[in-house]
Protein backbone atom coordinates (compact mmCIF):
# COMPACT_ATOMS: atom_id res chain seq x y z
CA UNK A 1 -38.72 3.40 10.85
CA UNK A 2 -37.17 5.68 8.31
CA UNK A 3 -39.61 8.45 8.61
CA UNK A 4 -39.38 8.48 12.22
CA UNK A 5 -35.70 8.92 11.84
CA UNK A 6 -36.27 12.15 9.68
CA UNK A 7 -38.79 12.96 12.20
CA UNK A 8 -36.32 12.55 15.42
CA UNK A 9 -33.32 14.59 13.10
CA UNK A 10 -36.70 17.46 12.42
CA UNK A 11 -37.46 17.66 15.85
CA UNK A 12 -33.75 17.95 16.92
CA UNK A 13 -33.26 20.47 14.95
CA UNK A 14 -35.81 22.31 16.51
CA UNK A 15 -35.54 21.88 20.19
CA UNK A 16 -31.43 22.90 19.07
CA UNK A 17 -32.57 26.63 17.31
CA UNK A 18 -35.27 27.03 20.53
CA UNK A 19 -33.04 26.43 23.22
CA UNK A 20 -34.86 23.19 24.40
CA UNK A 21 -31.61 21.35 25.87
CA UNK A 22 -33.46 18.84 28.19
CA UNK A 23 -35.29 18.40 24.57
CA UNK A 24 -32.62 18.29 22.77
CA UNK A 25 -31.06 14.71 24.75
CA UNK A 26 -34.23 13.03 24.93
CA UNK A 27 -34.77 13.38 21.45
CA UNK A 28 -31.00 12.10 20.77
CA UNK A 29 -31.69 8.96 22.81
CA UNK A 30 -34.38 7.80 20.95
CA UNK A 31 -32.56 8.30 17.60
CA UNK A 32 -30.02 6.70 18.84
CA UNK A 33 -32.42 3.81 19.51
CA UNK A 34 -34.49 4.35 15.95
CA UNK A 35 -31.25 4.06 14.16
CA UNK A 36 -30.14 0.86 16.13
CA UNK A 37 -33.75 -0.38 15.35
CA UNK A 38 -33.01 0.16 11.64
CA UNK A 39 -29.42 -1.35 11.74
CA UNK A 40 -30.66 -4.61 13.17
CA UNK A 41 -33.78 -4.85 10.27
CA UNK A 42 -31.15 -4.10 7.52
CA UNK A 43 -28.97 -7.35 8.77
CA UNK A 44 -32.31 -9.28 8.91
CA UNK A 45 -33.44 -8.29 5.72
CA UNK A 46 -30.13 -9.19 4.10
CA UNK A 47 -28.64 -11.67 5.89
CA UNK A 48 -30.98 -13.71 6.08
CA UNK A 49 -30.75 -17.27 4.71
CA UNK A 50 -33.79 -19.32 3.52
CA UNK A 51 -34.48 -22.69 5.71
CA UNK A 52 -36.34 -25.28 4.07
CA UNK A 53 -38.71 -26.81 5.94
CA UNK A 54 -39.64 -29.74 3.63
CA UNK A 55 -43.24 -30.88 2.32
CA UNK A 56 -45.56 -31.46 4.69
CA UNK A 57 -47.26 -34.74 5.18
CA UNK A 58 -51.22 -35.06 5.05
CA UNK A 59 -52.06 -38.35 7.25
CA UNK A 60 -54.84 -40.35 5.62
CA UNK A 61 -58.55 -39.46 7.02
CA UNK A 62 -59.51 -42.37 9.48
CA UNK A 63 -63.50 -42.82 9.42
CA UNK A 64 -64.71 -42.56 13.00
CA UNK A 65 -67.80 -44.60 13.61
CA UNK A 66 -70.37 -42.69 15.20
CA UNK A 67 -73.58 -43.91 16.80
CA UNK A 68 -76.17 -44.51 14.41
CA UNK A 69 -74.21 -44.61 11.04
CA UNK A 70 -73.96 -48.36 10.72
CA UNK A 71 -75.87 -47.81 7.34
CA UNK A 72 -73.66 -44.96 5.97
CA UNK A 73 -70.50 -47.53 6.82
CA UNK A 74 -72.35 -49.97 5.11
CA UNK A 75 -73.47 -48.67 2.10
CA UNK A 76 -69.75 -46.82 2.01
CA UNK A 77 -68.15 -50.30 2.21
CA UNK A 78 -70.74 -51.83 -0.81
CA UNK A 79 -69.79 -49.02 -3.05
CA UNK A 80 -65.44 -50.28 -2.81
């Protein structure tokens, strides 16, 4: 967002020593906007506070019987 700062300010610049005046207040609106833009991410990046969340909780794996496993249950079961 920076560089396109420097860009707008460049370009400015320009359109000011060429005469470009319809340029010239387009290009000051959107610096006006890319320097609003980097205002707002400045307070973000610095004011922000951490939240915490917490741990999250795994829930146990349930065994779904499926059709035609009885013996994989079974065997699963003899092995506890």
């Amino acid at each position: 967002m920076e560089e396109i700062r420097d860009n707008l300010v460049a370009r400015i610049a320009e359109a000011e020593r060429e005469g470009w005046l319809g340029e010239v207040e387009g290009l000051r609106v959107s610096l006006a906007g890319a320097e609003d833009k980097l205002v707002h991410m400045d307070r973000r990046a610095s004011g922000g506070t951490a939240i915490d969340l917490g741990m999250p909780r795994i829930a146990p794996a349930q065994i779904k019987q499926v059709e035609g496993t009885d013996s994989l249950t079974q065997s699963l079961d003899d092995q506890q």
